[in-house]
PDB file of N, CA and C in Angstrom:
ATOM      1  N   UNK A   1     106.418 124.734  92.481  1.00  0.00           N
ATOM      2  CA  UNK A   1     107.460 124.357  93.399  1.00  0.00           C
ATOM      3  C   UNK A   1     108.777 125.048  93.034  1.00  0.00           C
ATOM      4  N   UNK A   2     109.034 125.057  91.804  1.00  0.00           N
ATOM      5  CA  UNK A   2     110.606 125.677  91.549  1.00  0.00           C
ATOM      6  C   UNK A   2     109.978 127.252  91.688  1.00  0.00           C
ATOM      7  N   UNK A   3     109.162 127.963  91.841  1.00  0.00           N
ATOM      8  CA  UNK A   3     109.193 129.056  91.425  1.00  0.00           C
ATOM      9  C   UNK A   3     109.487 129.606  93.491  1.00  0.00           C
ATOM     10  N   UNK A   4     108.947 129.099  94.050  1.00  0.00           N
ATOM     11  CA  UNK A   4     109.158 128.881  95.460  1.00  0.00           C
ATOM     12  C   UNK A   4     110.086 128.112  96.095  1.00  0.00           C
ATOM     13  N   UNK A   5     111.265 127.751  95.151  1.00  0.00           N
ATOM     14  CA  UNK A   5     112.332 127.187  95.657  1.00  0.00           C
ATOM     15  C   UNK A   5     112.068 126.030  96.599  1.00  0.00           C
ATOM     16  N   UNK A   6     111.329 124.957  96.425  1.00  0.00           N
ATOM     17  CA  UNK A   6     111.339 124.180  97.002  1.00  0.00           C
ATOM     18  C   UNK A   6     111.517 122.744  96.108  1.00  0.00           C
ATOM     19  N   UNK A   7     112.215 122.061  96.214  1.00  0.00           N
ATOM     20  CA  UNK A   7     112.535 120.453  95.526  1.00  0.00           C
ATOM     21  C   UNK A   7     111.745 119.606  96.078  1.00  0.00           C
ATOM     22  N   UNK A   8     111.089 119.903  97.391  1.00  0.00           N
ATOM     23  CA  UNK A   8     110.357 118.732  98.677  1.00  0.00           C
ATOM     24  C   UNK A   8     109.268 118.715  97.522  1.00  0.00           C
ATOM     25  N   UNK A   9     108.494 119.453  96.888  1.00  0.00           N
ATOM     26  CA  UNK A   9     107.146 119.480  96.645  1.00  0.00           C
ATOM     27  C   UNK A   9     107.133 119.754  94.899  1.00  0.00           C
ATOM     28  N   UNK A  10     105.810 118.747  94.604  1.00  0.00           N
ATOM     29  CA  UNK A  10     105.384 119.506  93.187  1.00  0.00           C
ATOM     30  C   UNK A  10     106.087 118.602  92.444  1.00  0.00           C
ATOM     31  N   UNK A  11     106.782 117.076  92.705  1.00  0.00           N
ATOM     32  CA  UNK A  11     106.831 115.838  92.609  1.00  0.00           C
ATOM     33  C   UNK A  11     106.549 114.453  92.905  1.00  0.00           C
ATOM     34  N   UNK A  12     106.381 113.474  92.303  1.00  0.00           N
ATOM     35  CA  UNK A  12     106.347 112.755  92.915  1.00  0.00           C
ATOM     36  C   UNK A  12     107.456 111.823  92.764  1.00  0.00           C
ATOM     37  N   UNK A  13     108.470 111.075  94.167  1.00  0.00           N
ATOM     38  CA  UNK A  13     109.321 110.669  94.063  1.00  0.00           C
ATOM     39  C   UNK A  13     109.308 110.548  96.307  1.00  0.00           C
ATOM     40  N   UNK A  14     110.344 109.781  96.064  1.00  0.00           N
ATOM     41  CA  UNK A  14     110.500 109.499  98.000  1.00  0.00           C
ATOM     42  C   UNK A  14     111.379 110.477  98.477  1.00  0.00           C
ATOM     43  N   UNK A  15     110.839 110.857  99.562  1.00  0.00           N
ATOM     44  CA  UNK A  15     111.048 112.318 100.395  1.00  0.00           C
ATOM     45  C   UNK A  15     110.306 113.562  99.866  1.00  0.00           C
ATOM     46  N   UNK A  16     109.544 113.538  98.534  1.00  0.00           N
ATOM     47  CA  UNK A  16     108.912 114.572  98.745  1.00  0.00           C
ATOM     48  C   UNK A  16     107.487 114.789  98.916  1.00  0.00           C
ATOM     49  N   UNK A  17     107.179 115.915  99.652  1.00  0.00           N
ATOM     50  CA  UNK A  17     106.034 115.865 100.199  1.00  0.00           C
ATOM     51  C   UNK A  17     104.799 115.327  98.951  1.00  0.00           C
ATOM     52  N   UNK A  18     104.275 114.755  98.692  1.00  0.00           N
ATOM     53  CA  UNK A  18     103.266 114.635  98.015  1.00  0.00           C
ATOM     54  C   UNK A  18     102.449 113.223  98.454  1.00  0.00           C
ATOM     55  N   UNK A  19     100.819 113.313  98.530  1.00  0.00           N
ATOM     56  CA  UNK A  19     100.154 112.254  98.779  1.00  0.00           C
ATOM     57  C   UNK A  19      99.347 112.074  97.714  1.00  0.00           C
ATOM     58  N   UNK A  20      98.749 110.824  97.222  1.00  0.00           N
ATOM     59  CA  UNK A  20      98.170 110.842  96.006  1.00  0.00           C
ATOM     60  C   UNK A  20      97.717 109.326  95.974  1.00  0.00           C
ATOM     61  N   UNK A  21      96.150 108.945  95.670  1.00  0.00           N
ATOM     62  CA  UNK A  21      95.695 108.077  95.512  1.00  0.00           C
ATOM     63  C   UNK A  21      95.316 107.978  94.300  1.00  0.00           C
ATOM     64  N   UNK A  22      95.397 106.722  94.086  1.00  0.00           N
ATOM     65  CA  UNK A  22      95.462 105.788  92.626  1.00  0.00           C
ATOM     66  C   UNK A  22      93.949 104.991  92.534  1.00  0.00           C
ATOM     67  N   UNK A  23      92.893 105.271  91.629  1.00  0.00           N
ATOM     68  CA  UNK A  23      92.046 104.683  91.839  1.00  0.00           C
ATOM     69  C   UNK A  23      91.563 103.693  90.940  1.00  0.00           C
ATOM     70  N   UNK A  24      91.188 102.523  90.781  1.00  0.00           N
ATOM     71  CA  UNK A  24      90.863 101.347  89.849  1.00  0.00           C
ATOM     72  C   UNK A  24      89.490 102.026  89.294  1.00  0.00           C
ATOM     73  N   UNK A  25      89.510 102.519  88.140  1.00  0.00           N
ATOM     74  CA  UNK A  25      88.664 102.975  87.330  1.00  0.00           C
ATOM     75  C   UNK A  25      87.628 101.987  86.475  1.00  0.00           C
ATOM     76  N   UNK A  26      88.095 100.603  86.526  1.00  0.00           N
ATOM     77  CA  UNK A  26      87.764  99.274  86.109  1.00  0.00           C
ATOM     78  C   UNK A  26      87.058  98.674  87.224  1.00  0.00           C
ATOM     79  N   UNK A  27      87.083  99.323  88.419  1.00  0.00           N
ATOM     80  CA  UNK A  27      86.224  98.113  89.320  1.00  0.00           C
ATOM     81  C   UNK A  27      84.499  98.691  89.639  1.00  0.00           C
ATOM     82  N   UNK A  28      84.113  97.359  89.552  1.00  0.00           N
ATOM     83  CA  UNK A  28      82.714  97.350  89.323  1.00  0.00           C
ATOM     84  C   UNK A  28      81.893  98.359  90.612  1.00  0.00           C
ATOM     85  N   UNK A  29      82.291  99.149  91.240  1.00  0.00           N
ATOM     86  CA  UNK A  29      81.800 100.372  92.094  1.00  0.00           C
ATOM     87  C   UNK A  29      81.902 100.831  91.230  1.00  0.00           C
ATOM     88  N   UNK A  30      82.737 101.741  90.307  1.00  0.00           N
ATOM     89  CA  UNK A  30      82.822 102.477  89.784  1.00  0.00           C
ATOM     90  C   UNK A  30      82.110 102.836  88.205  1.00  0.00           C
ATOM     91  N   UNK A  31      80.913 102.637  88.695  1.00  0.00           N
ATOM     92  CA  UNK A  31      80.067 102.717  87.593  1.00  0.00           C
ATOM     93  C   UNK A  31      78.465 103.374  88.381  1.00  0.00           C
ATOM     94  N   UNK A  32      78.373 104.693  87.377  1.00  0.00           N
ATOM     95  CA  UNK A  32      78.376 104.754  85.706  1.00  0.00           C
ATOM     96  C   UNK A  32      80.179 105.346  85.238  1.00  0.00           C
ATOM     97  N   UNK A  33      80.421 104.995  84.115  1.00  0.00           N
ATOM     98  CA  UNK A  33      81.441 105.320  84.056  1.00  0.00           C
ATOM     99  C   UNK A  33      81.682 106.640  83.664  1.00  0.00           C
ATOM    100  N   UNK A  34      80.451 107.240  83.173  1.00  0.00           N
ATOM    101  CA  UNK A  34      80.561 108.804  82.689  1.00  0.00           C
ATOM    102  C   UNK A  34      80.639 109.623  83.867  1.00  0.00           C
ATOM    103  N   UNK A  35      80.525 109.648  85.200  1.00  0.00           N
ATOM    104  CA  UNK A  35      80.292 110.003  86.556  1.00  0.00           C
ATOM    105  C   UNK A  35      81.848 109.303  87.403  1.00  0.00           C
ATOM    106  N   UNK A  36      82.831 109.409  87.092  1.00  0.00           N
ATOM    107  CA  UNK A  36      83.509 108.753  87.796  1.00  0.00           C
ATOM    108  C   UNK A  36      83.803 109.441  89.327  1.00  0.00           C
ATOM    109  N   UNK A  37      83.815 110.436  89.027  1.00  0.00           N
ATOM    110  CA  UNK A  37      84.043 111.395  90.964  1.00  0.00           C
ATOM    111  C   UNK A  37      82.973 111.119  91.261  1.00  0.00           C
ATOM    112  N   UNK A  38      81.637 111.097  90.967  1.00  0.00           N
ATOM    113  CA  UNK A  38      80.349 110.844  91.612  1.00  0.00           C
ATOM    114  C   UNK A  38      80.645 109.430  92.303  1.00  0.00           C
ATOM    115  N   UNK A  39      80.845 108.066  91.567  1.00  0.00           N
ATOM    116  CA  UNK A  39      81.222 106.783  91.718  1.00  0.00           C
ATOM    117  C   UNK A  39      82.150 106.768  92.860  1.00  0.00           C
ATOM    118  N   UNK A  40      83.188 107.384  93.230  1.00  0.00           N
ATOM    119  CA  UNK A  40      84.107 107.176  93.675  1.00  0.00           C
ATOM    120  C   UNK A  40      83.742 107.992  95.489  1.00  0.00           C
ATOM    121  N   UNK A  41      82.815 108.665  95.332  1.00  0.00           N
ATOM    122  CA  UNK A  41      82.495 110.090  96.606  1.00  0.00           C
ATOM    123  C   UNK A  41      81.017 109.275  96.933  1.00  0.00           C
ATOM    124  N   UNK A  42      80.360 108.780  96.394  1.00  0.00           N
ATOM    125  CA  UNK A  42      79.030 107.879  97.042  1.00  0.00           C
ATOM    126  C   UNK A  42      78.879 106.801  96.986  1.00  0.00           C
ATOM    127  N   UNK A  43      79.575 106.339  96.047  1.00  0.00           N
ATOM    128  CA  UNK A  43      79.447 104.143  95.840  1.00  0.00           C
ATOM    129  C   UNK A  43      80.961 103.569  96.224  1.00  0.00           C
ATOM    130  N   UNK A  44      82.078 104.040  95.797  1.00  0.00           N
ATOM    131  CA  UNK A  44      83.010 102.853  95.703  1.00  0.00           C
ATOM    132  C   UNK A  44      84.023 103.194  96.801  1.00  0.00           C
ATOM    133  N   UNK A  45      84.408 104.528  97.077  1.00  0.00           N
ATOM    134  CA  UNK A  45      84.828 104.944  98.736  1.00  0.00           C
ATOM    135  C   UNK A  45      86.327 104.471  98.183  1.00  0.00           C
ATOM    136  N   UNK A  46      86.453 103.156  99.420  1.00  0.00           N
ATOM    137  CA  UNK A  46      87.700 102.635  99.866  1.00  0.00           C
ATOM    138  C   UNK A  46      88.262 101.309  98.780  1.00  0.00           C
ATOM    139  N   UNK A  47      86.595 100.693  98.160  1.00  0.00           N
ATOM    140  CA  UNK A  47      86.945  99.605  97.488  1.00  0.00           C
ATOM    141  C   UNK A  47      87.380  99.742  96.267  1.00  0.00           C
ATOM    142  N   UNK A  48      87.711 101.145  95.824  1.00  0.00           N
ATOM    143  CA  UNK A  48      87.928 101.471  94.461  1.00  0.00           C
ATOM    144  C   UNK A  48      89.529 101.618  94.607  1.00  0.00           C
ATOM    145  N   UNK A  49      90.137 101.832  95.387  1.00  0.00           N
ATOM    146  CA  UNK A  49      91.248 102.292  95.655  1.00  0.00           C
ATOM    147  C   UNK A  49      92.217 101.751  95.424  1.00  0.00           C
ATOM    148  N   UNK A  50      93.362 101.635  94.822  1.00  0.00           N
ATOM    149  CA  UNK A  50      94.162 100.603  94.494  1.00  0.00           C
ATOM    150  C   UNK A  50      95.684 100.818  95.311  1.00  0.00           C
ATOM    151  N   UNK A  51      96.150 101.876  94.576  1.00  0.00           N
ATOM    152  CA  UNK A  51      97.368 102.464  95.353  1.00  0.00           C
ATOM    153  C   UNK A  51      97.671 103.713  96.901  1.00  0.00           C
ATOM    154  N   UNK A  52      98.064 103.669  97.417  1.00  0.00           N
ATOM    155  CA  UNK A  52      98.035 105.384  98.034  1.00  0.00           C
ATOM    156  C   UNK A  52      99.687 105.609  98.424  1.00  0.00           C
ATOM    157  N   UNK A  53     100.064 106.561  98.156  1.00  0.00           N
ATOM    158  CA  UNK A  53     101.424 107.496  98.248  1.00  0.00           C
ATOM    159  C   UNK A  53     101.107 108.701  99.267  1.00  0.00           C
ATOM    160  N   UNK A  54     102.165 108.445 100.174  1.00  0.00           N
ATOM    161  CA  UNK A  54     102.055 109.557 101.681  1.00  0.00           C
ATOM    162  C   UNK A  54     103.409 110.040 101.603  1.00  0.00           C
ATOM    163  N   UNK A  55     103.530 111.498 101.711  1.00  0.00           N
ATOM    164  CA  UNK A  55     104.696 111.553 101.423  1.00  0.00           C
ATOM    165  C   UNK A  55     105.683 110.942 100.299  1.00  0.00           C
ATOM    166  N   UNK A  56     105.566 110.758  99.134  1.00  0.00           N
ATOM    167  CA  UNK A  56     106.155 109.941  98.705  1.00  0.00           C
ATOM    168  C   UNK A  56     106.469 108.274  98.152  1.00  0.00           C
ATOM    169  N   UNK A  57     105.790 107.515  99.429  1.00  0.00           N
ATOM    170  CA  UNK A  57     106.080 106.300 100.228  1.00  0.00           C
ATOM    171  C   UNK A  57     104.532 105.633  99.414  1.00  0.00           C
ATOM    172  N   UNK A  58     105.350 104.587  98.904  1.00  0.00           N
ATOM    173  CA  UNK A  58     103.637 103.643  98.884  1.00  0.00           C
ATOM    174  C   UNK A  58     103.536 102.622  99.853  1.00  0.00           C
ATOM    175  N   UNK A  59     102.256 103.239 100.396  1.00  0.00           N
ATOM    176  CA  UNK A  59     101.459 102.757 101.711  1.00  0.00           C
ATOM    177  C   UNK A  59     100.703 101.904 101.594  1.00  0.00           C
ATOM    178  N   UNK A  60     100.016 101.777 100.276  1.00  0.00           N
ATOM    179  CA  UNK A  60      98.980 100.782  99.931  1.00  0.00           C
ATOM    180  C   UNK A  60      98.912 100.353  98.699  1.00  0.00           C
ATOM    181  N   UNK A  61      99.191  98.943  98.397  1.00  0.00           N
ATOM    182  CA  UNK A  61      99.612  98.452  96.726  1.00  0.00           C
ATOM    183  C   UNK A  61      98.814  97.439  97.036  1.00  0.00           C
ATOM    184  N   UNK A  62      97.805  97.946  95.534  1.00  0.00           N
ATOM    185  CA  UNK A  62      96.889  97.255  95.143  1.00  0.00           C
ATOM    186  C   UNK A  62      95.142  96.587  96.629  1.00  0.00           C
ATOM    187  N   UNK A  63      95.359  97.625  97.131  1.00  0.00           N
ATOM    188  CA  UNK A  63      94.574  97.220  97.970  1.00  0.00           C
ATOM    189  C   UNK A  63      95.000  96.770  99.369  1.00  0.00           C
ATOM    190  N   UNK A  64      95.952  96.720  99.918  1.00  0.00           N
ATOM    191  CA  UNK A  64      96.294  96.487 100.794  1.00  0.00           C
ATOM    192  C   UNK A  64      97.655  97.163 101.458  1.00  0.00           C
ATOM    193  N   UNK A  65      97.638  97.116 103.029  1.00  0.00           N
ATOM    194  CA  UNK A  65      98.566  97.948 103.503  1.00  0.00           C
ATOM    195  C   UNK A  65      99.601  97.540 103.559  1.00  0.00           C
ATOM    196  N   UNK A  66     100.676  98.076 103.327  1.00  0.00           N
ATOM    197  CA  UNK A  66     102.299  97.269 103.335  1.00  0.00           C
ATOM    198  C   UNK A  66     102.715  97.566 105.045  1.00  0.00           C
ATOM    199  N   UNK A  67     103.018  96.989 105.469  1.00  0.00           N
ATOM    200  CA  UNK A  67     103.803  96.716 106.510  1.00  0.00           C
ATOM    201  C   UNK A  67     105.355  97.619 106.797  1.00  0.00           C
ATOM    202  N   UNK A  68     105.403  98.960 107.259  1.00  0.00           N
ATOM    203  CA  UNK A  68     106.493  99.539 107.422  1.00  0.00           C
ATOM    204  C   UNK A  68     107.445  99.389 109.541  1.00  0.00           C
TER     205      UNK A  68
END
């Protein structure tokens, strides 16, 4: 991001572009635990999911959608 002069990106913080999900590595989908992308792409999907950041913005804490 700095090398392309941009501040929007290549952080995370509000207003800049970045999306990024947070996944509960502890919940019982997510097993075997040596396989965790496997766990997460065929068994645990949506129910593993804890946080999600859009732009910046948290959209979803702890499992559920916040209300904007």
């Amino acid at each position: 991001a700095r090398g392309l002069r941009r501040n929007d990106i290549g952080r995370l913080a509000v207003g800049a572009k970045a999306d990024i999900v947070l996944v509960d590595l502890k919940h019982p989908a997510m097993r075997p635990k040596r396989e965790p992308l496997r766990s997460l792409l065929y068994v645990a999907a949506e129910r593993a999911v804890r946080d999600v950041y859009v732009d910046g913005r948290l959209v979803v804490k702890y499992g559920h959608c916040l209300d904007y």
